[in-house]
Structures are given as C-alpha cells and as structure tokens.
C-alpha atoms as a PDB file:
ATOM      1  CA  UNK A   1     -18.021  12.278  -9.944  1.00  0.00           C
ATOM      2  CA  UNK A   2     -20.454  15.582  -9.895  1.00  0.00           C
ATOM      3  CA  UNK A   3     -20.611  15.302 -13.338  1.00  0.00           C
ATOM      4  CA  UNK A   4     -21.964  11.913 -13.978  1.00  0.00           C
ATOM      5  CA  UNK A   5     -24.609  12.399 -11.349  1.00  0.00           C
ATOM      6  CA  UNK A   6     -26.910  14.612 -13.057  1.00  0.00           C
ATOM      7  CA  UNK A   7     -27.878  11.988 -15.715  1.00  0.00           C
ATOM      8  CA  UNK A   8     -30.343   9.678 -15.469  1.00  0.00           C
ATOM      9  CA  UNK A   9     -28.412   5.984 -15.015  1.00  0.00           C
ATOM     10  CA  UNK A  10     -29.242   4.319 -18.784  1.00  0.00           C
ATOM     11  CA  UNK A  11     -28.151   0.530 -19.712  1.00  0.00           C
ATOM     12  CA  UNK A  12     -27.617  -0.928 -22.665  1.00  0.00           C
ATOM     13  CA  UNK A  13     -25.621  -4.242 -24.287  1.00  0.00           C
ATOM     14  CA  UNK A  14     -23.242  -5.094 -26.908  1.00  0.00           C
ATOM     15  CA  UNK A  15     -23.523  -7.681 -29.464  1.00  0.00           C
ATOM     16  CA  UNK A  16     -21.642  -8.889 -32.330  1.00  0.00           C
ATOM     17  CA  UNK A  17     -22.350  -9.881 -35.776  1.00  0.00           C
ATOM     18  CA  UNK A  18     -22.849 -13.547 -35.812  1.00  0.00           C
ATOM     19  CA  UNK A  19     -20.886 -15.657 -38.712  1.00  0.00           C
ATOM     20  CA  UNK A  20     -23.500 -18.531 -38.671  1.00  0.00           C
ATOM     21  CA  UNK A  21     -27.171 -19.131 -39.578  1.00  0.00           C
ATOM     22  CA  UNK A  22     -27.300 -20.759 -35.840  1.00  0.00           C
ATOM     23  CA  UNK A  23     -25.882 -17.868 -34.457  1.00  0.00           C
ATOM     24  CA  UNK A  24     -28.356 -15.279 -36.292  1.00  0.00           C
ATOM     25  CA  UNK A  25     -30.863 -17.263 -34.418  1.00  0.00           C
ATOM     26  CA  UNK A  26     -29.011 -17.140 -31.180  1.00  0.00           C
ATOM     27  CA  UNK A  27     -28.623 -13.546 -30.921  1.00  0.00           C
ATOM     28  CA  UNK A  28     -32.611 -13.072 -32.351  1.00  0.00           C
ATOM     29  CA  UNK A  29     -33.351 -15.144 -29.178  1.00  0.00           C
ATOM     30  CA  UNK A  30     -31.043 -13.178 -27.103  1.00  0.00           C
ATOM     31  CA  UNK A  31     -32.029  -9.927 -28.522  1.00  0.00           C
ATOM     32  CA  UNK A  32     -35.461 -10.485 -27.392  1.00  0.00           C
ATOM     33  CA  UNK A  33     -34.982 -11.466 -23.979  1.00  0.00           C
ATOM     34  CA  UNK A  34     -32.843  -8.450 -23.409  1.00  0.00           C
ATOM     35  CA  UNK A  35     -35.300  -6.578 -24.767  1.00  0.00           C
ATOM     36  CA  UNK A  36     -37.971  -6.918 -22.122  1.00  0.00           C
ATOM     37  CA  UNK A  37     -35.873  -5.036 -19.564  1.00  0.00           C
ATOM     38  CA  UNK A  38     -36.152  -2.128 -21.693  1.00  0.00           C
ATOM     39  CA  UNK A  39     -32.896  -1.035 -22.392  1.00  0.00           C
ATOM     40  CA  UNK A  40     -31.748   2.409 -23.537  1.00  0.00           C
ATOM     41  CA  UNK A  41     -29.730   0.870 -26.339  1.00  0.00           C
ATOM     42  CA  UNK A  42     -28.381  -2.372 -28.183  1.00  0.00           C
ATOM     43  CA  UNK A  43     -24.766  -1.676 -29.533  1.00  0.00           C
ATOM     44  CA  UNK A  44     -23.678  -4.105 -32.737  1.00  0.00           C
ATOM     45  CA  UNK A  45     -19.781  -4.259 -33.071  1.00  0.00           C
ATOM     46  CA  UNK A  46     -17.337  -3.335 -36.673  1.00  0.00           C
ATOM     47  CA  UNK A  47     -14.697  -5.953 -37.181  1.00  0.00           C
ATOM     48  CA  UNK A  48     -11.272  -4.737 -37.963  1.00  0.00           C
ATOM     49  CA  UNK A  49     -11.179  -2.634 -41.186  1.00  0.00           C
ATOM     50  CA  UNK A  50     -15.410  -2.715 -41.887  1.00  0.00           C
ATOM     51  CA  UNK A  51     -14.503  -6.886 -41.893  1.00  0.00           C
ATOM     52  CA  UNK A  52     -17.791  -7.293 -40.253  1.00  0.00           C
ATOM     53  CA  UNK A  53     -19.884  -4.067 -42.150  1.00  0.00           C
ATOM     54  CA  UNK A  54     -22.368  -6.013 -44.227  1.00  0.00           C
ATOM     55  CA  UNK A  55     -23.127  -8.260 -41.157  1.00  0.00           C
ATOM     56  CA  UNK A  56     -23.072  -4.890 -38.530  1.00  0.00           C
ATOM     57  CA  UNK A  57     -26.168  -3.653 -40.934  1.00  0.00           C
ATOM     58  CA  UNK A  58     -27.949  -6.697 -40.952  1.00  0.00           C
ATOM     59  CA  UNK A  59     -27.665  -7.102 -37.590  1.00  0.00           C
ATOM     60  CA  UNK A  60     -28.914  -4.021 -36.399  1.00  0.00           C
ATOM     61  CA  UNK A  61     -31.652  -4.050 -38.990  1.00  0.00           C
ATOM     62  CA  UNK A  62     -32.819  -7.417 -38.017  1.00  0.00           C
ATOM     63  CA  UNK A  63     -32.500  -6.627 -34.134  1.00  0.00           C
ATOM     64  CA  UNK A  64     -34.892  -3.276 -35.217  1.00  0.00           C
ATOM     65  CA  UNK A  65     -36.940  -5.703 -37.181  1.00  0.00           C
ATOM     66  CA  UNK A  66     -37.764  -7.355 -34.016  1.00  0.00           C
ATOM     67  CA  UNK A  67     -37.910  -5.272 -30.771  1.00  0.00           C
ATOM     68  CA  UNK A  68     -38.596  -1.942 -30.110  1.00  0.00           C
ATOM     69  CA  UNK A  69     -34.924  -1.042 -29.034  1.00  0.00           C
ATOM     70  CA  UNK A  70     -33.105   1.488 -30.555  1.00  0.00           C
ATOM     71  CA  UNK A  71     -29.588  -0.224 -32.007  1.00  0.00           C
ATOM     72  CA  UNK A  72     -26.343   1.723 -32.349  1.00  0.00           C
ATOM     73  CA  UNK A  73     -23.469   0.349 -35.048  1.00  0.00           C
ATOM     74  CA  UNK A  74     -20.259   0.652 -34.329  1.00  0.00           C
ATOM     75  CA  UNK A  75     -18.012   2.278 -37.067  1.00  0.00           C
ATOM     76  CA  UNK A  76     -14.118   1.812 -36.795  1.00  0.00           C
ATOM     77  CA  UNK A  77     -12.440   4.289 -38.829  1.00  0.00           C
ATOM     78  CA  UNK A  78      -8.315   2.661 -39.135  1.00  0.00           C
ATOM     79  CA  UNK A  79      -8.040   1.633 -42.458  1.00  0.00           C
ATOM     80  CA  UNK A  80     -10.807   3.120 -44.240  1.00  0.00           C
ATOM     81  CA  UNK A  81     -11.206   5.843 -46.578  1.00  0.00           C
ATOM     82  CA  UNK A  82     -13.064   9.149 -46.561  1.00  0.00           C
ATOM     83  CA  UNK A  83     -15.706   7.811 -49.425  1.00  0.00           C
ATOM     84  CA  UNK A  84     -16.028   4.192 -47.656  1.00  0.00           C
ATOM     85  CA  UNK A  85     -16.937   5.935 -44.098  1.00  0.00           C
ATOM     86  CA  UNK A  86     -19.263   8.519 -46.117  1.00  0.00           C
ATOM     87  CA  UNK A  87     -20.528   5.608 -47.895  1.00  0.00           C
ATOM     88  CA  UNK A  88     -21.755   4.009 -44.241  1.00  0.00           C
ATOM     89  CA  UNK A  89     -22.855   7.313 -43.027  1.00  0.00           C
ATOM     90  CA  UNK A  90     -25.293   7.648 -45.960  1.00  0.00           C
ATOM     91  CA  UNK A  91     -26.422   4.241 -45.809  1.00  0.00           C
ATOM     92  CA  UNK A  92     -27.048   4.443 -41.674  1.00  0.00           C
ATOM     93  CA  UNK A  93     -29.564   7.238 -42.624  1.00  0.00           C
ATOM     94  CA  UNK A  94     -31.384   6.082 -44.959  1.00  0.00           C
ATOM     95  CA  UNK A  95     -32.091   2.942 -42.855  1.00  0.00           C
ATOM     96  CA  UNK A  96     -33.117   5.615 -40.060  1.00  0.00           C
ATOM     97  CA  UNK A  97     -30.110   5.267 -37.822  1.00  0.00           C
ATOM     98  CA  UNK A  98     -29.546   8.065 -35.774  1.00  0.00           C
ATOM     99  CA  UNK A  99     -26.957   6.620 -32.805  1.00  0.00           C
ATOM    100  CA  UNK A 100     -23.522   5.599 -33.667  1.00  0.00           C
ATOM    101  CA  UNK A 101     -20.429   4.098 -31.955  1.00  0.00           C
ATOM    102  CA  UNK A 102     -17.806   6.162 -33.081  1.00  0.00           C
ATOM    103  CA  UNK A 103     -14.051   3.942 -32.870  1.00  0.00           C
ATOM    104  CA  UNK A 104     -10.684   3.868 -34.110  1.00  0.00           C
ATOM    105  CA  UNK A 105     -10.545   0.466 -34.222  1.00  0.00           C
ATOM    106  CA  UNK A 106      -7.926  -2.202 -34.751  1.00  0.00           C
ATOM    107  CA  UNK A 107      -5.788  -2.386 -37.737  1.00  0.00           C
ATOM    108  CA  UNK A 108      -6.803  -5.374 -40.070  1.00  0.00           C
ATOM    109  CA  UNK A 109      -3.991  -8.331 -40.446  1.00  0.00           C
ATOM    110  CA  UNK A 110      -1.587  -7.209 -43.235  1.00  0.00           C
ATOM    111  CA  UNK A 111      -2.679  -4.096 -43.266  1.00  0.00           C
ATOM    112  CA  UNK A 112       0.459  -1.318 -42.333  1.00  0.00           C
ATOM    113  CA  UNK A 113      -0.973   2.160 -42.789  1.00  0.00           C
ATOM    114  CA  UNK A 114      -3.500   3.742 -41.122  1.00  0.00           C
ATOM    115  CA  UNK A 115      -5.288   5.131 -43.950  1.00  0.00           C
ATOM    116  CA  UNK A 116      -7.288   8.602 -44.010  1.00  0.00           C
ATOM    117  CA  UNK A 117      -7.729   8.541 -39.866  1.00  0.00           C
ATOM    118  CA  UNK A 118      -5.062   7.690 -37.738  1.00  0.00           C
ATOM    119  CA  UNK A 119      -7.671   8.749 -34.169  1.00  0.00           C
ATOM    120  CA  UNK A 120     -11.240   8.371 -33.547  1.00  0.00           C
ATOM    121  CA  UNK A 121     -11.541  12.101 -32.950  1.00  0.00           C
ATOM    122  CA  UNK A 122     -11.269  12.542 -36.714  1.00  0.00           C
ATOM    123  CA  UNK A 123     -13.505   9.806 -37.544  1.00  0.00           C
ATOM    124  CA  UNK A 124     -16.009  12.228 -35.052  1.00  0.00           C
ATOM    125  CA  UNK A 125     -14.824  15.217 -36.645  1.00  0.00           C
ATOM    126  CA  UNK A 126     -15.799  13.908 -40.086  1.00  0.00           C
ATOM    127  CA  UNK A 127     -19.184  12.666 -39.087  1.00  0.00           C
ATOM    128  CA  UNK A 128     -19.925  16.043 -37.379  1.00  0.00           C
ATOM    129  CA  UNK A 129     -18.709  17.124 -40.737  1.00  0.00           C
ATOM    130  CA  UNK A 130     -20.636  15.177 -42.848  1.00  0.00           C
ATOM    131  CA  UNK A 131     -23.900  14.551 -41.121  1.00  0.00           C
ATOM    132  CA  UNK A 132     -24.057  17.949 -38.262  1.00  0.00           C
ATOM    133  CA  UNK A 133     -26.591  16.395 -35.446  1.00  0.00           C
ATOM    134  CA  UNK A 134     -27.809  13.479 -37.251  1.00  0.00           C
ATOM    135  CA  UNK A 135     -25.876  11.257 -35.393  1.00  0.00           C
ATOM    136  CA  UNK A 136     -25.966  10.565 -31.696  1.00  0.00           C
ATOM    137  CA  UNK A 137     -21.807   9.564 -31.077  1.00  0.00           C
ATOM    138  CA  UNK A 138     -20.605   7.413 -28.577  1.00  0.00           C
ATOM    139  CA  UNK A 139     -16.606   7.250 -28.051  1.00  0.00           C
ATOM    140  CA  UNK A 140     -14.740   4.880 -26.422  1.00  0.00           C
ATOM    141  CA  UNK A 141     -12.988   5.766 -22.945  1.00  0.00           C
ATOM    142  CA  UNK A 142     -10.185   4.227 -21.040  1.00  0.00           C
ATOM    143  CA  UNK A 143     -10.068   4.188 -17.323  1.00  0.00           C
ATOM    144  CA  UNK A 144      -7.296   1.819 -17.117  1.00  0.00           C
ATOM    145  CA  UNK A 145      -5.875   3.807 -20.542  1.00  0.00           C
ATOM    146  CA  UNK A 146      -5.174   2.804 -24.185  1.00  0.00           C
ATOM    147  CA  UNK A 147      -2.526  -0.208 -24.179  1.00  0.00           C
ATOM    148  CA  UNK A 148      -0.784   2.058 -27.528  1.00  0.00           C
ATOM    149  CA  UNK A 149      -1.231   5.180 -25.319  1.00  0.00           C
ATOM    150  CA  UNK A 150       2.037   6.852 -24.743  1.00  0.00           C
ATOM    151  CA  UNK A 151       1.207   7.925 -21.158  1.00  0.00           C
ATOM    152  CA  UNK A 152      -2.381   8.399 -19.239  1.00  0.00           C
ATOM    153  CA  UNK A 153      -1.894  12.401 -20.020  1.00  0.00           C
ATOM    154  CA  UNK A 154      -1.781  11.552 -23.506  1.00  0.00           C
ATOM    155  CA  UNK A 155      -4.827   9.207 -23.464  1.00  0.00           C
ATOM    156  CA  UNK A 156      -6.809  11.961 -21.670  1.00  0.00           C
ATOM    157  CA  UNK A 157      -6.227  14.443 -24.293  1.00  0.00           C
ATOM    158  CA  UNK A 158      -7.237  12.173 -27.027  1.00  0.00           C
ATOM    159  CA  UNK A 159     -10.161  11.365 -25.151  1.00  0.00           C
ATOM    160  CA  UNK A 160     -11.016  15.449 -24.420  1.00  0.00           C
ATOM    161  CA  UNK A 161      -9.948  15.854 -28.542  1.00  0.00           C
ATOM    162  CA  UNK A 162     -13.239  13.437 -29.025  1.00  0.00           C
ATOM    163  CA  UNK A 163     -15.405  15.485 -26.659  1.00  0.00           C
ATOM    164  CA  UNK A 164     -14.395  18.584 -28.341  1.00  0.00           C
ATOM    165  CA  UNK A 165     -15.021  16.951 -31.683  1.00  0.00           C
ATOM    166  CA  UNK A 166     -18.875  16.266 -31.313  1.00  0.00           C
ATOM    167  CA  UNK A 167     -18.718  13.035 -29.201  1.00  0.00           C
ATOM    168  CA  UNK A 168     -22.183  13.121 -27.274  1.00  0.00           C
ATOM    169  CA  UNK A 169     -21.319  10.223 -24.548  1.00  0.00           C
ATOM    170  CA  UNK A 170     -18.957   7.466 -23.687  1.00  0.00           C
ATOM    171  CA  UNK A 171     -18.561   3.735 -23.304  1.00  0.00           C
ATOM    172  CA  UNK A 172     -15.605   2.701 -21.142  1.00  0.00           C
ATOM    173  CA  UNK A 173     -13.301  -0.215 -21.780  1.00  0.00           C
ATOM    174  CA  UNK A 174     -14.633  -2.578 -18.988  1.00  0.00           C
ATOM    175  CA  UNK A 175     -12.552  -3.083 -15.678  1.00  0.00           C
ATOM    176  CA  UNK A 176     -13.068  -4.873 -12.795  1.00  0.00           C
ATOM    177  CA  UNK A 177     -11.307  -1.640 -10.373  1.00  0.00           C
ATOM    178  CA  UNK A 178     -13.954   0.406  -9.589  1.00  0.00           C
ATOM    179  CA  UNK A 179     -11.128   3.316  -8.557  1.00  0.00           C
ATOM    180  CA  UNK A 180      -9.929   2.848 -11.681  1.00  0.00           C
ATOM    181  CA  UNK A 181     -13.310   4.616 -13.288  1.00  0.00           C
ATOM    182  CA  UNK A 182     -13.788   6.829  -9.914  1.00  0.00           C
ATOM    183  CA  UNK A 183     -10.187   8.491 -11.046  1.00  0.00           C
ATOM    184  CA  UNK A 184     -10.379   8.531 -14.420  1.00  0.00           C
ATOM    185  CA  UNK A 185     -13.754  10.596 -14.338  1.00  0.00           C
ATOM    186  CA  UNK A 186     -12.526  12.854 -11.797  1.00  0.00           C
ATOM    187  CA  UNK A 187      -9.582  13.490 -14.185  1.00  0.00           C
ATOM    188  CA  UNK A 188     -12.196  14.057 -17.312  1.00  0.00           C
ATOM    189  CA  UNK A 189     -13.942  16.812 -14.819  1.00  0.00           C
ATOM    190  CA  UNK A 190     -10.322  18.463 -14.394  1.00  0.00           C
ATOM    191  CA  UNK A 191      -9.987  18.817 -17.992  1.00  0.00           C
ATOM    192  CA  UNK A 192     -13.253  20.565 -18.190  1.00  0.00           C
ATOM    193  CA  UNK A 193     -15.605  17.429 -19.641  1.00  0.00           C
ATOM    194  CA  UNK A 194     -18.937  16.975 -18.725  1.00  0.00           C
ATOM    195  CA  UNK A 195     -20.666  13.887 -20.714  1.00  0.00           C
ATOM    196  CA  UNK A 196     -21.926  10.912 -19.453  1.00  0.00           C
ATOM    197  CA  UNK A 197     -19.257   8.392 -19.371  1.00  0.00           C
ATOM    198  CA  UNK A 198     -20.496   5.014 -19.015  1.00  0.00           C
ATOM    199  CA  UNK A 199     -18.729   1.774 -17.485  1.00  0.00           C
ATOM    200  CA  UNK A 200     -18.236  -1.052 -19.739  1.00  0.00           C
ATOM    201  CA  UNK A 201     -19.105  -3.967 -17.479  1.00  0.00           C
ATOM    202  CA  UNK A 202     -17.592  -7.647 -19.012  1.00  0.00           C
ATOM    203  CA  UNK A 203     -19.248 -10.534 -17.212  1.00  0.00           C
ATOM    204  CA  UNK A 204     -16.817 -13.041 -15.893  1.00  0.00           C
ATOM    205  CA  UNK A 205     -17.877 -16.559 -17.299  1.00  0.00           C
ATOM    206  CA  UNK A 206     -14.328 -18.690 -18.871  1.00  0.00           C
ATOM    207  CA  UNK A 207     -11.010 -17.765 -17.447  1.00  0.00           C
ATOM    208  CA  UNK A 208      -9.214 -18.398 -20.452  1.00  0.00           C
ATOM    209  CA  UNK A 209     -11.169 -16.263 -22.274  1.00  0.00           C
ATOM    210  CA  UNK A 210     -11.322 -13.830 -20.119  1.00  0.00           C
ATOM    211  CA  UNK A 211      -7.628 -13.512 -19.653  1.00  0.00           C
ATOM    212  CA  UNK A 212      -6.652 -13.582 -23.400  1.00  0.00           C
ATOM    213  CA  UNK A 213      -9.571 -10.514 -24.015  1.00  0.00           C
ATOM    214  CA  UNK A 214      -7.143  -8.240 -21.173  1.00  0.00           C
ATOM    215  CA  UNK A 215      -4.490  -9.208 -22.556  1.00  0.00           C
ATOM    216  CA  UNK A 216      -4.923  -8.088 -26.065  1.00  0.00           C
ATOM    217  CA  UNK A 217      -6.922  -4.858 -24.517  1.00  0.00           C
ATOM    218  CA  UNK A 218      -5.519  -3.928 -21.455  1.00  0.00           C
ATOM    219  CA  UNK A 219      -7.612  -4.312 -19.028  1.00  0.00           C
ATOM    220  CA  UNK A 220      -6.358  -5.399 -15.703  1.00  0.00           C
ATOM    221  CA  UNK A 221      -7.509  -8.360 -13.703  1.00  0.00           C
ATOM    222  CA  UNK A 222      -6.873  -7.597 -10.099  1.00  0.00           C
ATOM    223  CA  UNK A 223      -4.484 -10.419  -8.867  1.00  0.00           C
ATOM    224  CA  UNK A 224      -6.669 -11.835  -6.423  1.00  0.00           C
ATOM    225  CA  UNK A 225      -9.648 -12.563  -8.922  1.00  0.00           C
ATOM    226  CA  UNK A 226      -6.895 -13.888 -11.489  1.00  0.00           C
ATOM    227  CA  UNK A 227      -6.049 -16.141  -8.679  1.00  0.00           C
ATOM    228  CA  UNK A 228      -8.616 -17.350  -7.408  1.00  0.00           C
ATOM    229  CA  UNK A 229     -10.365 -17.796 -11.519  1.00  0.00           C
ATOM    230  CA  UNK A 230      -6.829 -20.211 -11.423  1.00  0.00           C
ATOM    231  CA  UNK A 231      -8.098 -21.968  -8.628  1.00  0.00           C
ATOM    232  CA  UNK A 232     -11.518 -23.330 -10.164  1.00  0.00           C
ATOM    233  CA  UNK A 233      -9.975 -24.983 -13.129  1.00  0.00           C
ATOM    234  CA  UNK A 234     -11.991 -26.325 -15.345  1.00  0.00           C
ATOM    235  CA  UNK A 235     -15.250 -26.064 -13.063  1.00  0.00           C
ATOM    236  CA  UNK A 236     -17.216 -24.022 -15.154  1.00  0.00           C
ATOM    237  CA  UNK A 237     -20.290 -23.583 -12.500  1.00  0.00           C
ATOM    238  CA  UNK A 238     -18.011 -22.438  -9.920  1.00  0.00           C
ATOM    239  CA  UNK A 239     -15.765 -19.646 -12.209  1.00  0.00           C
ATOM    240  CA  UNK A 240     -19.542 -18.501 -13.371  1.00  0.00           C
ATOM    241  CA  UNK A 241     -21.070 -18.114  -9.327  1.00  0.00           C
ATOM    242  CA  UNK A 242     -17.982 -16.613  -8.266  1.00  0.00           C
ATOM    243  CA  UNK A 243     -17.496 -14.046 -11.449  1.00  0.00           C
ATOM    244  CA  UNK A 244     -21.335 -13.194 -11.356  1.00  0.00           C
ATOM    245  CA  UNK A 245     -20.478 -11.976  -7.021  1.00  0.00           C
ATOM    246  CA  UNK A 246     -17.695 -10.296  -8.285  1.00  0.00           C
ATOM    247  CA  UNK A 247     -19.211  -8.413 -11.060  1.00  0.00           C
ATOM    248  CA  UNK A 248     -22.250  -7.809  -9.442  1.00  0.00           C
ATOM    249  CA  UNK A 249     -20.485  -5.722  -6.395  1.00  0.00           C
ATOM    250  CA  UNK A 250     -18.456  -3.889  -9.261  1.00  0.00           C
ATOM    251  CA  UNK A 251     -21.778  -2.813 -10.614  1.00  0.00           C
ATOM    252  CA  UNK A 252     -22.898  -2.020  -7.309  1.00  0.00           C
ATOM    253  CA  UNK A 253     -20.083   0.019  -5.958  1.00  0.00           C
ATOM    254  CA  UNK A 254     -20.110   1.956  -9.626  1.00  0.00           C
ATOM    255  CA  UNK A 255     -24.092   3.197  -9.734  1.00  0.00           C
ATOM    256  CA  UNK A 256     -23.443   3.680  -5.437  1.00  0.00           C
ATOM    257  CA  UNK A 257     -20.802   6.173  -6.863  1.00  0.00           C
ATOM    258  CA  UNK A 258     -22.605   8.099  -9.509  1.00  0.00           C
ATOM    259  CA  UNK A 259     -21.655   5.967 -12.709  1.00  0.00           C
ATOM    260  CA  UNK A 260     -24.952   6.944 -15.143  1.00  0.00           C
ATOM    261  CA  UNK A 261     -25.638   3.384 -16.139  1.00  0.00           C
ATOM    262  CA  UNK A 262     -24.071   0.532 -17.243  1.00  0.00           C
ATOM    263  CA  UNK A 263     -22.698  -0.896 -20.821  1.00  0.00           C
ATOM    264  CA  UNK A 264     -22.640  -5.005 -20.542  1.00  0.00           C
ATOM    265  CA  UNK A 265     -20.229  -6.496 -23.060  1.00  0.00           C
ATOM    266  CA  UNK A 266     -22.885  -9.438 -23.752  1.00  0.00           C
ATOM    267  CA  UNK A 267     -21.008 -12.101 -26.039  1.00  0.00           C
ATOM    268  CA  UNK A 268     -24.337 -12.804 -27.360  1.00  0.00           C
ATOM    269  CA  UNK A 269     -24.722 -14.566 -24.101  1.00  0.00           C
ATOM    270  CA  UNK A 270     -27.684 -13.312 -21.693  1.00  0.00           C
ATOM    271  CA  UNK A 271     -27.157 -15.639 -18.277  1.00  0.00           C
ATOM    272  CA  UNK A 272     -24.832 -14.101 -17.160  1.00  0.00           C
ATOM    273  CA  UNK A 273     -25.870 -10.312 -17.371  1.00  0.00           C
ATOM    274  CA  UNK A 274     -29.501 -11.269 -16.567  1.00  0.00           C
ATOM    275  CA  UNK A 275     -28.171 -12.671 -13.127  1.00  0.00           C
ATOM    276  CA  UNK A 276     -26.232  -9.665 -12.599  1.00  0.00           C
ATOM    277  CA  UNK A 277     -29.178  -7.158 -13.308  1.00  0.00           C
ATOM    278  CA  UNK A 278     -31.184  -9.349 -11.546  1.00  0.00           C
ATOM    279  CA  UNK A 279     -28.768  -9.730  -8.518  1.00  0.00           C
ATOM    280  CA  UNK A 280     -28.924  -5.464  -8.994  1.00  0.00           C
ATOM    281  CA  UNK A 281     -32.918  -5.092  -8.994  1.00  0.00           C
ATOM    282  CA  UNK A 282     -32.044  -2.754 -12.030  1.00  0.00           C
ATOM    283  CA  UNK A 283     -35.372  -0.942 -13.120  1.00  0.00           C
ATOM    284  CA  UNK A 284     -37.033  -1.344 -16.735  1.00  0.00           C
ATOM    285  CA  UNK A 285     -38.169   2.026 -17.281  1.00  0.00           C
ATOM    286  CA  UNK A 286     -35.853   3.116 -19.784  1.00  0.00           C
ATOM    287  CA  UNK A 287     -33.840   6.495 -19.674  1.00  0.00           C
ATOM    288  CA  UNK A 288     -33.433   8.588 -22.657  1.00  0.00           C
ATOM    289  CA  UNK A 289     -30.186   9.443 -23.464  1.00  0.00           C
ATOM    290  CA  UNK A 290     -30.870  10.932 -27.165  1.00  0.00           C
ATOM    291  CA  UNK A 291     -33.262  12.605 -28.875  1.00  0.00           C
ATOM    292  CA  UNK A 292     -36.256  10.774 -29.668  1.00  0.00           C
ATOM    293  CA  UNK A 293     -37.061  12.709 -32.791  1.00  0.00           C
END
C-alpha cells in the first residue's frame, strides 16, 4: 500500500442521468447538498452504447451550472465508433471539461459486435491520441476482478495496459472486503503501477437491490452480511442502520490502510453517504487531484 499513501485522500460521488423532470430536480437538490462538503469531484454515468450521452452532458452542465464542483462524464467506448467518441471528445472541450471517466462499458441489448474498441485501454489510447493532456482519465479497477475476465492475471494486465495508456487515476468497482482492495493494490505495486487507485464505496440501503447490482457486476457480498440483509426482511430502517455500520467500518479500515480517498456510488440518494461521512468525521477541505489550470 506504499504507493497509495503519498496522495492526499480525495472524495468524490457518482450520479446518474435522471430520465424524469422530478428526478432532474432530485439530483439538483442532491447535487447541492453534496456539494457543501467540498468534494474533489462529481462523476455523471454513460448508459450502455452513449444510451444516456445527451442526458450525461446535461447533467454535468447543469450540476456545473450550480455548484462550484468540478464534474467528470463518464464515456463507455463498446459499441461506438472512432468519429462518435471524437465527436464527445470535441464537444467535452468546448464545454470546458477537462476530467473524464474513461470505460469500456456494457454492450447495448441487440447489439453483437464490439465495434472500433473491444478494451478501455484503447478508448485511453485514443483520447491520449486525440486530445494529449487535455483530459484528466479515470479507469475503472477491479479488486474482486472483471466478471468476463479470463483469470485475475489477465485482469491485472488489462488494468496495467490502461496505466500505460495515459490513465491518470482509478475508481474501483466497490466491495465490501477490505483485503480484497489491500491485495489487489499490492499486486498493482508488483507490476510496477503507481496511481492513485481509489475504492468505490456502494452504500448498503435495499437488499434486493443490492444483491441483483453484484450479481450482474461481480462484486461479492460476504456471506455473513448477505445473511444477516436476509434476516431484516422487509424492515427497511433496520437493513439501512445495519448497512450504514457496515459500510462505515469498510471505509474506516480502507483510509486506516492508506486507500487515497473514497468514490461513493450515490444513486442520487445522499442519506445514506452523508451518515457514513458523517459517522467518518471526513474533512471538507478538498484535495486536488488534477490540474487546476
């Protein structure tokens, strides 16, 4: 974990593009209140195949449009083009975007190719390309490793292929094994890489939800939290209580360890993180983890 000591511990939260007028308002509300603990970053999510692209850029403008915090799109590149992802690129600068989320992404429904890139090292590769420093690139990591990953070598040396392709820092899938991350860096270090690399910390709020998101992701819920979510039912208060202890100790045990910061997967929801960062005493001073200029 030398590594990740040496940089200042930075948070930051993930939206996504809301569908509805309602939820526009929602995540304005949210967006605000997040705001005031001074974040390094707001992330906006890319649906499957740009599905969400119109709504990514007028999310991030309108988030811009109302707090001082800088806002980093995501950009998924399965499915798309070299013009369509040049297209973006172009677009993200001349709204003054300079920090990007940098993904594969999921293939759209119906959809059997890949298209131009088949790995998000590409998709870095071409922005690099395309754009030299503009951009400030997250990547995606996987301490508990890519579900379509062949073996955990293999999903280290795609994740070293993104580093060596311009990738700045990294966002982790989130986990709820904090060995899981401990490892996974210590492997990164073996391989030579030396960016920050971020947890991605889910708050645990509906089972169900909760369980179907793993699933489909591969992230592991350690038996005894599966269990005991089982146990609470349909009592919402007491799944909530128990998820925000659990999550909270996580966090803990992660910045104890050297993690530099924390990424909270927000669902456009803010009780839940705001009792964990509050649980946490996190400061507001925010760290800079790009250039400013």
């Amino acid at each position: 974990m030398d590594s990740q000591k040496k940089y200042p511990k930075a948070y930051s939260f993930e939206f996504f593009p809301p569908k509805t007028e309602k939820g526009e308002k929602k995540l304005q509300a949210v967006s605000l209140e997040l705001a005031k603990l001074n974040p390094c970053f707001f992330s906006v999510t890319f649906g499957a195949g740009g599905s969400t692209r119109e709504k990514t850029l007028a999310t991030v403008q309108d988030i811009k449009q109302h707090t001082s915090i800088d806002v980093a799109p995501h950009l998924s590149c399965i499915g798309s083009t070299l013009d369509s992802i040049r297209e973006i690129l172009d677009t993200y600068i001349k709204k003054g975007i300079r920090h990007i989320v940098a993904l594969r992404g999921d293939m759209p429904s119906g959809m059997h190719t890949a298209g131009k890139f088949s790995f998000a090292y590409e998709l870095v590769e071409f922005i690099r390309a395309e754009t030299g420093d503009h951009f400030f690139i997250e990547v995606a990591a996987y301490p508990e490793f890519h579900p379509q990953a062949k073996s955990a070598q293999d999903d280290l040396l795609n994740f070293k292929h993104k580093v060596e392709a311009g990738a700045d820092a990294a966002l982790t899938q989130y986990f709820y094994n904090a060995d899981a991350y401990f490892s996974y860096v210590d492997s990164c270090e073996k391989l030579g890489l030396d960016l920050p690399i971020v947890p991605g910390i889910m708050p645990i709020t509906n089972h169900t939800q909760l369980a179907r998101f793993s699933d489909t992701c591969g992230a592991e819920i350690p038996r005894w939290i599966r269990k005991r979510l089982e146990g609470f039912g349909d009592d919402l208060d007491s799944i909530k209580a128990f998820g925000t202890e659990v999550t909270t100790e996580l966090c803990r045990k992660l910045l104890d360890g050297g993690a530099p910061g924390l990424h909270f997967y927000t669902m456009n929801q803010t009780d839940a993180v705001l009792s964990i960062w509050n649980n946490l005493k996190l400061p507001t001073d925010k760290a800079q983890r790009m250039p400013t200029a």
